[in-house]
C-alpha atoms as a PDB file:
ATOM      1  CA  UNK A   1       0.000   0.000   0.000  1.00  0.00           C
ATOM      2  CA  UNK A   2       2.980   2.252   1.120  1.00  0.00           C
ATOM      3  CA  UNK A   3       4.210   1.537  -2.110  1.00  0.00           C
ATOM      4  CA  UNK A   4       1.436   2.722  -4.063  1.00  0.00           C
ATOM      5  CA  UNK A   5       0.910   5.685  -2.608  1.00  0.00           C
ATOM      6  CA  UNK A   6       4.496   6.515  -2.962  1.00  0.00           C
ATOM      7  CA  UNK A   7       4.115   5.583  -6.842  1.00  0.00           C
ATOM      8  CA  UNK A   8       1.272   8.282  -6.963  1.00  0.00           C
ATOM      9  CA  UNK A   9       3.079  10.395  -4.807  1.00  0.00           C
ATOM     10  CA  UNK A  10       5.731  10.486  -7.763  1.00  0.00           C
ATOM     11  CA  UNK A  11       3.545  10.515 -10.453  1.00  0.00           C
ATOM     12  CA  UNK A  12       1.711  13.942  -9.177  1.00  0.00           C
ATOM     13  CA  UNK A  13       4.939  15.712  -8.544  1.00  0.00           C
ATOM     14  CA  UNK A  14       6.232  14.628 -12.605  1.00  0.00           C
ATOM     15  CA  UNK A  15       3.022  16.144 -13.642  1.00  0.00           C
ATOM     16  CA  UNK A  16       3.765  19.302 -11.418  1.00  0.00           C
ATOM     17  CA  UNK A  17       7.241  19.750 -12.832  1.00  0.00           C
ATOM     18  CA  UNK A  18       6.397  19.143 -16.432  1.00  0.00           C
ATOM     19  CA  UNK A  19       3.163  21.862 -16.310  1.00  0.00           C
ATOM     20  CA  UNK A  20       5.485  24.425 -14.261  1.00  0.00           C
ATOM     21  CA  UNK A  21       8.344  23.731 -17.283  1.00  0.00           C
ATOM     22  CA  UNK A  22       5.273  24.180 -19.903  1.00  0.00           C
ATOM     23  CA  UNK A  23       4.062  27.824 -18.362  1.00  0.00           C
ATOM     24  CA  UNK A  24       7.952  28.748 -17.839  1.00  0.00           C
ATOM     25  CA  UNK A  25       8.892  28.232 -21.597  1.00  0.00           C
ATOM     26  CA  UNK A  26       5.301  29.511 -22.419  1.00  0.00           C
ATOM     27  CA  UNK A  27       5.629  33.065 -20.204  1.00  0.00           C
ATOM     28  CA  UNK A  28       5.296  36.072 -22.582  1.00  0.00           C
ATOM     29  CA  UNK A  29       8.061  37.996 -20.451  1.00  0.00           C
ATOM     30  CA  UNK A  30      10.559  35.335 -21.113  1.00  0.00           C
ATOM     31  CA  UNK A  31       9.978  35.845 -24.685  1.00  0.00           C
ATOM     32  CA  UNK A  32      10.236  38.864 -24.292  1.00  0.00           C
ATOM     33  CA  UNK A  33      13.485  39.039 -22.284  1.00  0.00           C
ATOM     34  CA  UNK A  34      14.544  36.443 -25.019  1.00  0.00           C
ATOM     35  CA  UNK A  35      13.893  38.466 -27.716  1.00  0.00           C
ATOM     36  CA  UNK A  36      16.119  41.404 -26.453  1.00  0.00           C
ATOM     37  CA  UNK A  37      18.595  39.687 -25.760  1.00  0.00           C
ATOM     38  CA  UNK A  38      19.163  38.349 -29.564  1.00  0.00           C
ATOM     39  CA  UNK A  39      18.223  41.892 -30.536  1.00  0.00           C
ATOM     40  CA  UNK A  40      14.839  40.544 -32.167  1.00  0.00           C
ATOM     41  CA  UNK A  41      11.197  42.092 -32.746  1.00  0.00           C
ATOM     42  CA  UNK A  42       8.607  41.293 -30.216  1.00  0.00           C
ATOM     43  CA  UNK A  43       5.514  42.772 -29.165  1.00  0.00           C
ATOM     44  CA  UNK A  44       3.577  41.942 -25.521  1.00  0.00           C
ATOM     45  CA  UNK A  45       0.732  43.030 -24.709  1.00  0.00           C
ATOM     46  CA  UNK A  46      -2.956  42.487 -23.706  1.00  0.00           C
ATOM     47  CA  UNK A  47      -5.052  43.435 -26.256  1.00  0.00           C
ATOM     48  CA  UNK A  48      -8.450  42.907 -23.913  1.00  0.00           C
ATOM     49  CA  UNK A  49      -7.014  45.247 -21.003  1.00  0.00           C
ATOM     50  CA  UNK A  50      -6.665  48.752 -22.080  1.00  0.00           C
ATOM     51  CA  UNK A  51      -5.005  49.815 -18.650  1.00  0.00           C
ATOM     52  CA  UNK A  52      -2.049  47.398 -19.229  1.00  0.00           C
ATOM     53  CA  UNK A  53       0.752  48.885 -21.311  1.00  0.00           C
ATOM     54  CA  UNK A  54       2.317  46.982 -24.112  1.00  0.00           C
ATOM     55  CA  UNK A  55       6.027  46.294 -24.448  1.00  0.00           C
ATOM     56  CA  UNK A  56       7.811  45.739 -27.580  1.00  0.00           C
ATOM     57  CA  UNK A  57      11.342  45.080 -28.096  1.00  0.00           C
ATOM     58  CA  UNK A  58      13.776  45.989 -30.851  1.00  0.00           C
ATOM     59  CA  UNK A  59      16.977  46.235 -31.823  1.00  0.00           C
ATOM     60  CA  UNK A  60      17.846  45.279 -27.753  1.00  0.00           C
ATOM     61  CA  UNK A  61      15.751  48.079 -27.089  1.00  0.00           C
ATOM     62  CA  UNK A  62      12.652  47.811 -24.930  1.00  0.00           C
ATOM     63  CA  UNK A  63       9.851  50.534 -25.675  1.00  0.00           C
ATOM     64  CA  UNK A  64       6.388  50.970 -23.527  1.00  0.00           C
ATOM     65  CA  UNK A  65       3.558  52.218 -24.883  1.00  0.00           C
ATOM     66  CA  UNK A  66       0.287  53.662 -23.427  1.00  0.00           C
ATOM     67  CA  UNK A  67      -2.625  52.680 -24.603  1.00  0.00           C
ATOM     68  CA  UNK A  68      -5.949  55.298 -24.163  1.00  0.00           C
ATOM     69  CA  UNK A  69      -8.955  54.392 -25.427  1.00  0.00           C
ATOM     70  CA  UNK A  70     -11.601  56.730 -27.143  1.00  0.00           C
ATOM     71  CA  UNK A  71     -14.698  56.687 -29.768  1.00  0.00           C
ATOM     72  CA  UNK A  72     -14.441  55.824 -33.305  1.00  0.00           C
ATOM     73  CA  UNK A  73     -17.306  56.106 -35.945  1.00  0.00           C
ATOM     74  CA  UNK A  74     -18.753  53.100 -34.658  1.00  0.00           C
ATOM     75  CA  UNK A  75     -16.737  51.752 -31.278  1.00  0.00           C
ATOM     76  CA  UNK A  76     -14.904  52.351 -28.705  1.00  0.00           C
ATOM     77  CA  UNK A  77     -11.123  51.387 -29.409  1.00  0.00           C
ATOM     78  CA  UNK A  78      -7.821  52.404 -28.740  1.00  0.00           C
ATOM     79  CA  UNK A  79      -7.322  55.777 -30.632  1.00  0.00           C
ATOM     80  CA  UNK A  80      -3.971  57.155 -29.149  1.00  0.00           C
ATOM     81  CA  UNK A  81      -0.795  55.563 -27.681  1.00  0.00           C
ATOM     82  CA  UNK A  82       2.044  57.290 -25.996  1.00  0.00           C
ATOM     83  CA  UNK A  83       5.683  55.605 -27.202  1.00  0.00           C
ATOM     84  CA  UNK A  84       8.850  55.483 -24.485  1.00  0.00           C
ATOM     85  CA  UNK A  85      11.977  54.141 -23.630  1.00  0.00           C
ATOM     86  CA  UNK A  86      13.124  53.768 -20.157  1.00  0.00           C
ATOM     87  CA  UNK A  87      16.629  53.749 -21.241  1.00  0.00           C
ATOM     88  CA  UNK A  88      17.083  56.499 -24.086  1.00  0.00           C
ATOM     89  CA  UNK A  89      21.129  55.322 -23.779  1.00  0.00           C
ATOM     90  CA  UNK A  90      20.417  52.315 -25.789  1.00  0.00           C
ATOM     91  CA  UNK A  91      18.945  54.111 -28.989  1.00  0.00           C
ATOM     92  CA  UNK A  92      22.366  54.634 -30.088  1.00  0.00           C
ATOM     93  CA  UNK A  93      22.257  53.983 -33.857  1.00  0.00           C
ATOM     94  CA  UNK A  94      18.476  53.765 -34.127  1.00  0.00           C
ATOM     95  CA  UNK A  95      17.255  55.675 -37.673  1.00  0.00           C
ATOM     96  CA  UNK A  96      13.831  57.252 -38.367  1.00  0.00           C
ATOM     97  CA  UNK A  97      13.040  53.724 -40.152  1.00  0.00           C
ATOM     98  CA  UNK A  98      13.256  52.023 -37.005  1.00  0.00           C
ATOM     99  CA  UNK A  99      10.756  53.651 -35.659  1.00  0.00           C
ATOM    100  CA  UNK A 100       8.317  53.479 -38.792  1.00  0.00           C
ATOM    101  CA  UNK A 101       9.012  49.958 -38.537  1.00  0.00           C
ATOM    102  CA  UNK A 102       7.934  49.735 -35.027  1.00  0.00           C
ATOM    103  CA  UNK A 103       4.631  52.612 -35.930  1.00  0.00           C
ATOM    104  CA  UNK A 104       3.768  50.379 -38.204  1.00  0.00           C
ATOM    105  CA  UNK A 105       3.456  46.886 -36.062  1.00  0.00           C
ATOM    106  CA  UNK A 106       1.505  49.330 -33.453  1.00  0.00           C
ATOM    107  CA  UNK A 107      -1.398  50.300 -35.784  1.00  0.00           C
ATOM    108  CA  UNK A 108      -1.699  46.661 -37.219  1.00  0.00           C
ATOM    109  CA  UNK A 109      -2.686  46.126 -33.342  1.00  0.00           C
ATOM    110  CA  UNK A 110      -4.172  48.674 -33.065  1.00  0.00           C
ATOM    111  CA  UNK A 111      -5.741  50.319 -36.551  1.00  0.00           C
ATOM    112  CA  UNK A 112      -7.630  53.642 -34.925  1.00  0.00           C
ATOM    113  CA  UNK A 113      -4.530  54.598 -33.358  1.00  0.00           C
ATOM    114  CA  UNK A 114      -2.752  57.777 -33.309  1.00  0.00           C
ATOM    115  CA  UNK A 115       0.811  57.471 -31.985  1.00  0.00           C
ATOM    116  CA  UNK A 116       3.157  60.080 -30.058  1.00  0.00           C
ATOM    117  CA  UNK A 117       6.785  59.398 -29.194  1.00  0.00           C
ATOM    118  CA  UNK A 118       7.928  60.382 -26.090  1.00  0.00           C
ATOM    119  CA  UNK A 119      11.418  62.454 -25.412  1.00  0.00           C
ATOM    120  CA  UNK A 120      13.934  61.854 -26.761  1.00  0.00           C
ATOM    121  CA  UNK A 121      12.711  59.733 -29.402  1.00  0.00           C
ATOM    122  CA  UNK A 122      10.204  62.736 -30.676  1.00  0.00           C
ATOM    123  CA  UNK A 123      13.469  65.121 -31.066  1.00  0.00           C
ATOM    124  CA  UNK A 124      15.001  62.887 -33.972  1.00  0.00           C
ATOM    125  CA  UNK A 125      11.618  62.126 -35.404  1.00  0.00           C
ATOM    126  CA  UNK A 126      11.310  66.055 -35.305  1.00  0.00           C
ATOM    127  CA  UNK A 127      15.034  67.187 -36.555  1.00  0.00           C
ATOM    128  CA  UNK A 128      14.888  64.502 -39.552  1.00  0.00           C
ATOM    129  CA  UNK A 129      11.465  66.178 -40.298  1.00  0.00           C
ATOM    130  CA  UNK A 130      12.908  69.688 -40.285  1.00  0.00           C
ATOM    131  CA  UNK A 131      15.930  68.632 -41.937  1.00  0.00           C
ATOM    132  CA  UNK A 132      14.194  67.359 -44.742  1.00  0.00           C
ATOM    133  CA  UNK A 133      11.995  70.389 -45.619  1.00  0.00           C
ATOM    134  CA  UNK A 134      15.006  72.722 -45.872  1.00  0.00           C
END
């Protein structure tokens, strides 16, 4: 009987260890982490919470972005979304295409939205703009 129960005993914590392996590999944040690490595109978020912010990382560089929701012509969706980086020291070498790129996975998210980058980021977006007119 001992044995048995001891078998089970077993058993239960194998299943334990595989499902905590399963969500460990599965976490979002380690793929995100991941991701920045091999200086890779990802985007995090929760598309069904408005109040969380989305993270996205590229080029090694990790950007948060606000999400506020308004009215649109026939919903209520997210229609503007506030762009930053916590550590402006690692946007060494980033061009105005970078950021397109990134502009560009935020509104296939999120269509209605209207984005705004955050200092420092809104300076080069701002001088390449001004520098291109003259």
């Amino acid at each position: 009987m001992i044995i048995i129960l001891f078998r089970l005993l077993i058993f239960a914590a194998i299943i334990v260890l595989i499902y905590t392996a399963y969500k460990y590999l599965m976490n979002p944040k380690r793929k995100l982490e991941l991701a920045q690490e091999k200086k890779q595109f990802y985007f995090y978020d929760d598309p069904d919470n408005v109040k969380k912010n989305f993270l996205i990382t590229y080029k090694g560089v990790i950007f948060e972005g606000e999400k506020y929701l308004g009215t649109t012509e026939n919903s209520f969706e997210v229609v503007s979304i506030s762009v930053w980086t916590k550590y402006p020291n690692y946007l060494k070498g980033f061009e105005r295409e970078d950021l397109y790129f990134i502009e560009e996975e935020i509104l296939i998210h999120y269509p209605y939205a209207k984005i705004e980058w955050k200092n420092p980021i809104d300076q080069l977006l701002l001088t390449n703009q001004h520098n291109d007119t003259t």
